[in-house]
PDB file of N, CA and C in Angstrom:
ATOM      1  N   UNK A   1      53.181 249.254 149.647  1.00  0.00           N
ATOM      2  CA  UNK A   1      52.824 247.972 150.189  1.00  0.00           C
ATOM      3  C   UNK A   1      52.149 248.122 151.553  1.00  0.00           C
ATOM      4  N   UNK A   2      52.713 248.895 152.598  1.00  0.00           N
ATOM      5  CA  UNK A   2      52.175 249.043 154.042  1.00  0.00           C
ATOM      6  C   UNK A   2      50.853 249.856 153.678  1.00  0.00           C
ATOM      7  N   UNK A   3      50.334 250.431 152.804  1.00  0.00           N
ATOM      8  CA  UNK A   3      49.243 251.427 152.684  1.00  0.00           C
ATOM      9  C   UNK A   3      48.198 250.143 152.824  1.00  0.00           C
ATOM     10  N   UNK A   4      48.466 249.163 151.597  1.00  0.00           N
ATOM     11  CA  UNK A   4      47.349 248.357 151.268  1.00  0.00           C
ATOM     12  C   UNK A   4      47.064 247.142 152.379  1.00  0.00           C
ATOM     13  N   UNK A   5      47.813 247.179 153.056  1.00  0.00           N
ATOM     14  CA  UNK A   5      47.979 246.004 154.607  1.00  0.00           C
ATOM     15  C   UNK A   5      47.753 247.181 155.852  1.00  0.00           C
ATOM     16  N   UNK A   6      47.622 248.323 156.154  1.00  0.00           N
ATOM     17  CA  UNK A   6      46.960 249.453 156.649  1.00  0.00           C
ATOM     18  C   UNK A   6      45.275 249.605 156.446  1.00  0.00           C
ATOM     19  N   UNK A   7      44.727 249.433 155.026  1.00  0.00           N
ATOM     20  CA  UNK A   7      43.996 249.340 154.243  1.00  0.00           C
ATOM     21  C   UNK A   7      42.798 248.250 154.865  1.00  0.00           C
ATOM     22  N   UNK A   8      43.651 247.290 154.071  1.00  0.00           N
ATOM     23  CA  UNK A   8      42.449 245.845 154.973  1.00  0.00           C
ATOM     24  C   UNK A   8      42.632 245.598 156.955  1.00  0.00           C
ATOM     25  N   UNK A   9      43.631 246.055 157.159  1.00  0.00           N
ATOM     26  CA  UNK A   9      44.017 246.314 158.891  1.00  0.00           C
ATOM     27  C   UNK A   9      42.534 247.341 159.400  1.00  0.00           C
ATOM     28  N   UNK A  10      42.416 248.161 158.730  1.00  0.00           N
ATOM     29  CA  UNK A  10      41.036 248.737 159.493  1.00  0.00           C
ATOM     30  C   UNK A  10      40.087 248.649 159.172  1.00  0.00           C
ATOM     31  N   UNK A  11      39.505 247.792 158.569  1.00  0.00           N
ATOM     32  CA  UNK A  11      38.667 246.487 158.423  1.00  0.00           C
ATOM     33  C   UNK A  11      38.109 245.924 159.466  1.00  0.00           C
ATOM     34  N   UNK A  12      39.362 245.688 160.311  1.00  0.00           N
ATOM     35  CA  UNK A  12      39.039 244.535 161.442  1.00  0.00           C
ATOM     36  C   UNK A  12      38.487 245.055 162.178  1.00  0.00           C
ATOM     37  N   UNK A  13      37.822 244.616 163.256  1.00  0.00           N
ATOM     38  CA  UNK A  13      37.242 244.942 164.129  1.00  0.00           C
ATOM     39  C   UNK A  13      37.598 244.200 165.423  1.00  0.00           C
ATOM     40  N   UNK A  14      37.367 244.889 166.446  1.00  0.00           N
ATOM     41  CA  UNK A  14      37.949 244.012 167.992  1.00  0.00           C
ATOM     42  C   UNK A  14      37.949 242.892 167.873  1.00  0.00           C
ATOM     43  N   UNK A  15      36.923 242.657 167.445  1.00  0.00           N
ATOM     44  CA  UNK A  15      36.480 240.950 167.490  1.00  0.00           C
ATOM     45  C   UNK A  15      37.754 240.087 166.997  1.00  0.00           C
ATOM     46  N   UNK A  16      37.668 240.819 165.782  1.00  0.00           N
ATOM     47  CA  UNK A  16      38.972 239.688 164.645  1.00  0.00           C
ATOM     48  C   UNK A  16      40.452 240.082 165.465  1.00  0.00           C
ATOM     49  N   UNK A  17      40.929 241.316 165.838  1.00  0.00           N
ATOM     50  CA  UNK A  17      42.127 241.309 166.218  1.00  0.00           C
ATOM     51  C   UNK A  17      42.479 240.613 167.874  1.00  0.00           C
ATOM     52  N   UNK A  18      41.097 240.024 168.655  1.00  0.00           N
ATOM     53  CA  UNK A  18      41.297 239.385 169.615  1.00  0.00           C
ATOM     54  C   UNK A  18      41.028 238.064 168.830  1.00  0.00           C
ATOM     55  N   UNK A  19      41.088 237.493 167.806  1.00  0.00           N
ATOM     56  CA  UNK A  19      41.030 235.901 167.394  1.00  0.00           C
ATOM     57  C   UNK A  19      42.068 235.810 166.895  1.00  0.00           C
ATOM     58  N   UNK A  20      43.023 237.209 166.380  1.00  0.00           N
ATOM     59  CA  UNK A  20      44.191 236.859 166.172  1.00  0.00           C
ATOM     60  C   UNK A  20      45.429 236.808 167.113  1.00  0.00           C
ATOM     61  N   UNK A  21      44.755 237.379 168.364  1.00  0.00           N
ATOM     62  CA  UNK A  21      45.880 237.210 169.179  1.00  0.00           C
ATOM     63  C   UNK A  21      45.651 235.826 169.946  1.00  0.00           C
ATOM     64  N   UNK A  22      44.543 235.385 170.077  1.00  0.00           N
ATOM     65  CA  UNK A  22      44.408 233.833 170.458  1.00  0.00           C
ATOM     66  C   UNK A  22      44.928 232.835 169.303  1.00  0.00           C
ATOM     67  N   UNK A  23      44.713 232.855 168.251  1.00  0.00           N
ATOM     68  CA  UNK A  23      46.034 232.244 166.901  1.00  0.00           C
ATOM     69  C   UNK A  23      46.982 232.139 167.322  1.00  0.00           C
ATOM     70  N   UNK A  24      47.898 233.536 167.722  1.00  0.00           N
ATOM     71  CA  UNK A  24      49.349 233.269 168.153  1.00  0.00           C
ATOM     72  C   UNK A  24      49.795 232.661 169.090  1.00  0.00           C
ATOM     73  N   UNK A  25      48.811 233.103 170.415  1.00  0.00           N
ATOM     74  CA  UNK A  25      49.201 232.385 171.140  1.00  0.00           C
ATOM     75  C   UNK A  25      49.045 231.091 171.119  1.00  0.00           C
ATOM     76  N   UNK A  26      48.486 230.528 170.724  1.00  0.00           N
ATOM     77  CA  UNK A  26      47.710 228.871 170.502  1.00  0.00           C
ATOM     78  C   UNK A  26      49.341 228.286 169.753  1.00  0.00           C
ATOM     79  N   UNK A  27      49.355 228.851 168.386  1.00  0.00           N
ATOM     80  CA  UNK A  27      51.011 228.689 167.346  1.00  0.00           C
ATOM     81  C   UNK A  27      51.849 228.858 168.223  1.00  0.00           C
ATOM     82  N   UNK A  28      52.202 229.861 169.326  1.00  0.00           N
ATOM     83  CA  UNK A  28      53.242 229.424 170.231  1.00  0.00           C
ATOM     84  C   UNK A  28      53.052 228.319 170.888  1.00  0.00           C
ATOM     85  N   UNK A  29      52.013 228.001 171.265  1.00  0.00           N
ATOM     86  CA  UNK A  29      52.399 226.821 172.217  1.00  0.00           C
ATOM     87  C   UNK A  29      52.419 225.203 171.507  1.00  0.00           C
ATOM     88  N   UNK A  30      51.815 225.679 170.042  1.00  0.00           N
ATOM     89  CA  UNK A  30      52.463 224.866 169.532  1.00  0.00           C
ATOM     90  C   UNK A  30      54.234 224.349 169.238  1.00  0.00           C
ATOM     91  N   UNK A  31      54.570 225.339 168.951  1.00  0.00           N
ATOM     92  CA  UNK A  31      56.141 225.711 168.715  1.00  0.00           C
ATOM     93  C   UNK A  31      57.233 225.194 170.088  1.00  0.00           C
ATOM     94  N   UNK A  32      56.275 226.135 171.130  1.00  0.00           N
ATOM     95  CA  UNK A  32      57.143 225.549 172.426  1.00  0.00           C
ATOM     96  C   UNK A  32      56.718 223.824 172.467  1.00  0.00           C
ATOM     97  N   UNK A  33      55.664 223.131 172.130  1.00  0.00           N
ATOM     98  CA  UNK A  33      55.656 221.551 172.186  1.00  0.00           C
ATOM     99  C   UNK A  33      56.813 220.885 171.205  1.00  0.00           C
ATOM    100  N   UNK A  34      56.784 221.946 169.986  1.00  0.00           N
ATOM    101  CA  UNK A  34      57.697 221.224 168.775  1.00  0.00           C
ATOM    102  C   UNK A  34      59.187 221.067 169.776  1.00  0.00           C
ATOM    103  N   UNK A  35      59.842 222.351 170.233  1.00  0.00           N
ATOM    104  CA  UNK A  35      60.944 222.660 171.099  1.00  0.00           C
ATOM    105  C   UNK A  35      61.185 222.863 172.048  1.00  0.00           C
ATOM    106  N   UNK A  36      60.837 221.762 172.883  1.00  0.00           N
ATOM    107  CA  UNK A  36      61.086 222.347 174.618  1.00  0.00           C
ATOM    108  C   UNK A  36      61.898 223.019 175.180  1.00  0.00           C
ATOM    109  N   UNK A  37      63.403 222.857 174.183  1.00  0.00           N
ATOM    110  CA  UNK A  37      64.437 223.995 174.523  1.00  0.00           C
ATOM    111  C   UNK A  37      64.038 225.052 175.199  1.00  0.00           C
ATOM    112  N   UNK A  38      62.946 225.843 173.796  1.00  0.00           N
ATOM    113  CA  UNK A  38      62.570 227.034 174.493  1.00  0.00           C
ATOM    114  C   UNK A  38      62.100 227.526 175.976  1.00  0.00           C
ATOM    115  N   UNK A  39      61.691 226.739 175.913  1.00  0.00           N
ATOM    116  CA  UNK A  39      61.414 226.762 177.901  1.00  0.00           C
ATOM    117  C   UNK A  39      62.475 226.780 178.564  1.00  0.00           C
ATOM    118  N   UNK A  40      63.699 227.017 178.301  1.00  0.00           N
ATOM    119  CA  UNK A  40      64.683 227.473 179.159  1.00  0.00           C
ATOM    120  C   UNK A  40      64.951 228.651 179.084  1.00  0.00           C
ATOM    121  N   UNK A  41      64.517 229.380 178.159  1.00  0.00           N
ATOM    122  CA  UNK A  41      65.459 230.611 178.078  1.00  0.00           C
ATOM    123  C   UNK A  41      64.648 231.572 179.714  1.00  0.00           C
ATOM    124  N   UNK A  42      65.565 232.487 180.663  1.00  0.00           N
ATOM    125  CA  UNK A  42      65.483 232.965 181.215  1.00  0.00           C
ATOM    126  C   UNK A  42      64.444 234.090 181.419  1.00  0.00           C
ATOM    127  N   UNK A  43      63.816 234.089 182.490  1.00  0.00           N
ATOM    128  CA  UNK A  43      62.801 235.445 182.637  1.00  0.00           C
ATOM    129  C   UNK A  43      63.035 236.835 182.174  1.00  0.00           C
ATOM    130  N   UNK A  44      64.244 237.125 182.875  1.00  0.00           N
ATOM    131  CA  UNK A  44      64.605 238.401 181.745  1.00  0.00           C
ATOM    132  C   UNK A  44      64.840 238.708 180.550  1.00  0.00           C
ATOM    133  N   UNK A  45      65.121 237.594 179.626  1.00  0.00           N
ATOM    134  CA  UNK A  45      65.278 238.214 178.053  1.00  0.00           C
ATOM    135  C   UNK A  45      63.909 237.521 177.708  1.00  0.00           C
ATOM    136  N   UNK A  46      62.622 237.086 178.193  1.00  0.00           N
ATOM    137  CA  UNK A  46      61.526 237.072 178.204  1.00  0.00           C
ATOM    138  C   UNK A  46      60.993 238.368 178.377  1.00  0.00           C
ATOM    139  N   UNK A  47      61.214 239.112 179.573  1.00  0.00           N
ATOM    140  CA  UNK A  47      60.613 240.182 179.929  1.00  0.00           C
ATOM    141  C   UNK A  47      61.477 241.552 178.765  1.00  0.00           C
ATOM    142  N   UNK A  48      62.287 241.185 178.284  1.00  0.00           N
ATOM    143  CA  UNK A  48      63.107 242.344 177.429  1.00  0.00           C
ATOM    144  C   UNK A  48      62.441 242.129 175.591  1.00  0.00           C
ATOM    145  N   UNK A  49      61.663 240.870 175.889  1.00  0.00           N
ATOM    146  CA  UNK A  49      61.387 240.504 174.283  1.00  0.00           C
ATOM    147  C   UNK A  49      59.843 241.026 174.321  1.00  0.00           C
ATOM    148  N   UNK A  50      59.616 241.088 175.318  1.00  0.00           N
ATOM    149  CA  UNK A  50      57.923 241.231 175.490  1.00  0.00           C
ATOM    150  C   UNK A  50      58.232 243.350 175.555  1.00  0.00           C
ATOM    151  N   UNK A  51      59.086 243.681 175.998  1.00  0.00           N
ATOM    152  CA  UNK A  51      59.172 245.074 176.043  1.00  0.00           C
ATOM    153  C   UNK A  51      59.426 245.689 174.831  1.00  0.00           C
ATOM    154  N   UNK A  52      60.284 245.102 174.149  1.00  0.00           N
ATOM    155  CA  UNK A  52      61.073 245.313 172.753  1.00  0.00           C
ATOM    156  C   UNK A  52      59.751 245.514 171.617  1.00  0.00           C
ATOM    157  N   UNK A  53      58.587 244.214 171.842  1.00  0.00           N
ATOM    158  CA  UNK A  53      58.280 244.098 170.955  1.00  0.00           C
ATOM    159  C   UNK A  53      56.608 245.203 171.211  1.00  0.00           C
ATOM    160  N   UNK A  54      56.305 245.156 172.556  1.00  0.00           N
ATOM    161  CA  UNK A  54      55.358 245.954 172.918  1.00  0.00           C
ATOM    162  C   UNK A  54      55.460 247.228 172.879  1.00  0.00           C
ATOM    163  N   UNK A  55      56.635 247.794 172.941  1.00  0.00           N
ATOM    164  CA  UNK A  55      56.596 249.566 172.801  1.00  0.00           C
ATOM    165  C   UNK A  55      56.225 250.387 171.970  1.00  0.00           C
ATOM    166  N   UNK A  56      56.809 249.821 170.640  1.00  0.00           N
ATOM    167  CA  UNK A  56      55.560 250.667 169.690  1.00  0.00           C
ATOM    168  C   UNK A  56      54.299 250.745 169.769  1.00  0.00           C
ATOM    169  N   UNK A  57      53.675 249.673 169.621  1.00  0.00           N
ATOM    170  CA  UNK A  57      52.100 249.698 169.545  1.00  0.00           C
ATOM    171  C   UNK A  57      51.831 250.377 170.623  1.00  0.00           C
ATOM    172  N   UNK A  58      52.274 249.842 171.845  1.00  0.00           N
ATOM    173  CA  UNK A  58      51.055 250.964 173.096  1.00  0.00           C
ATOM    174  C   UNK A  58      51.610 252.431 173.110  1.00  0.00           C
ATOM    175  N   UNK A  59      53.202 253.050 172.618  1.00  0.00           N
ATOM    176  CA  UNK A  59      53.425 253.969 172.262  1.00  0.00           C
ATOM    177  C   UNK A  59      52.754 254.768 171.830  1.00  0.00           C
ATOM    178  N   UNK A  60      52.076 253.944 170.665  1.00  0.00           N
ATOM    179  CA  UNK A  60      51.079 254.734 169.143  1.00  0.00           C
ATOM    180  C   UNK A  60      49.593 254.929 170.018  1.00  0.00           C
ATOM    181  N   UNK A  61      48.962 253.658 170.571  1.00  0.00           N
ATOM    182  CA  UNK A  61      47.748 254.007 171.176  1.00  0.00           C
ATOM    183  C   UNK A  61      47.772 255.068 172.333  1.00  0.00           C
ATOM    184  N   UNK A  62      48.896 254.619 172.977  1.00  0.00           N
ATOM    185  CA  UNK A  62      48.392 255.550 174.423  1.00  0.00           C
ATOM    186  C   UNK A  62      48.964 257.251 174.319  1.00  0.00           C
ATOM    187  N   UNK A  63      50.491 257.095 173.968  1.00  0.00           N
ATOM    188  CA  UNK A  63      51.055 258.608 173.640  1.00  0.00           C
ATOM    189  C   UNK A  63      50.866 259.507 172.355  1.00  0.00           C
ATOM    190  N   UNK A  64      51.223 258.705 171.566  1.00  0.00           N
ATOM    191  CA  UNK A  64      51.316 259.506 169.830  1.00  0.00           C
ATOM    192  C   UNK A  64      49.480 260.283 169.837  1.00  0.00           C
ATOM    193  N   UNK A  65      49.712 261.572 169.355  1.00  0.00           N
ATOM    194  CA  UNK A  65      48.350 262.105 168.839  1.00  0.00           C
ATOM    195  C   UNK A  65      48.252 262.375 167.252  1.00  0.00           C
TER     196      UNK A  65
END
Protein backbone atom coordinates (compact mmCIF):
# COMPACT_ATOMS: atom_id res chain seq x y z
CA UNK A 1 0.00 0.00 0.00
CA UNK A 2 2.80 2.72 1.08
CA UNK A 3 4.76 1.76 -2.28
CA UNK A 4 1.76 2.94 -4.42
CA UNK A 5 1.11 6.38 -2.23
CA UNK A 6 5.23 6.72 -2.43
CA UNK A 7 4.54 6.16 -6.14
CA UNK A 8 2.07 9.05 -6.99
CA UNK A 9 4.00 11.18 -3.86
CA UNK A 10 6.90 11.73 -6.40
CA UNK A 11 4.85 12.98 -8.86
CA UNK A 12 4.45 16.09 -7.06
CA UNK A 13 6.33 18.72 -7.48
CA UNK A 14 7.15 21.84 -5.06
CA UNK A 15 4.50 23.54 -6.42
CA UNK A 16 1.68 20.92 -5.39
CA UNK A 17 3.28 20.03 -1.97
CA UNK A 18 3.28 23.92 -1.07
CA UNK A 19 -0.73 24.00 -2.10
CA UNK A 20 -0.99 21.27 0.12
CA UNK A 21 0.40 22.71 2.95
CA UNK A 22 -1.72 25.94 2.41
CA UNK A 23 -5.00 23.28 2.36
CA UNK A 24 -4.10 22.37 5.82
CA UNK A 25 -3.49 25.15 7.08
CA UNK A 26 -6.60 26.98 5.67
CA UNK A 27 -8.75 23.26 7.22
CA UNK A 28 -7.18 24.19 10.45
CA UNK A 29 -8.41 27.32 10.75
CA UNK A 30 -11.35 26.17 9.72
CA UNK A 31 -11.61 23.60 12.58
CA UNK A 32 -10.23 26.11 15.15
CA UNK A 33 -13.58 28.47 13.95
CA UNK A 34 -15.76 25.15 14.27
CA UNK A 35 -14.00 24.89 18.12
CA UNK A 36 -12.70 27.69 19.84
CA UNK A 37 -11.87 25.42 22.69
CA UNK A 38 -8.91 24.72 20.83
CA UNK A 39 -7.40 27.96 21.34
CA UNK A 40 -6.76 27.21 24.78
CA UNK A 41 -4.64 24.55 24.80
CA UNK A 42 -1.16 25.82 26.08
CA UNK A 43 2.11 26.84 24.18
CA UNK A 44 3.98 23.97 25.21
CA UNK A 45 2.02 20.94 24.17
CA UNK A 46 1.73 23.18 20.96
CA UNK A 47 5.39 23.39 20.73
CA UNK A 48 5.72 19.38 21.71
CA UNK A 49 2.97 18.56 18.87
CA UNK A 50 4.74 20.59 16.28
CA UNK A 51 8.14 18.64 17.41
CA UNK A 52 6.53 15.20 17.62
CA UNK A 53 5.13 15.57 14.40
CA UNK A 54 8.14 17.41 12.56
CA UNK A 55 11.03 15.06 13.39
CA UNK A 56 10.76 12.57 11.01
CA UNK A 57 10.43 14.38 7.92
CA UNK A 58 13.33 16.94 8.50
CA UNK A 59 15.18 13.86 10.06
CA UNK A 60 14.83 12.07 6.52
CA UNK A 61 15.68 15.38 4.51
CA UNK A 62 18.39 16.87 6.44
CA UNK A 63 20.26 13.68 8.29
CA UNK A 64 19.27 10.20 6.76
CA UNK A 65 21.60 9.43 3.51
Amino acid sequence: MFEKINEKINKMTVLDIGLVKWSVFFFAIIIVKLFPQLLNISHPVLIVLVLACGSKPLYKFWIKK
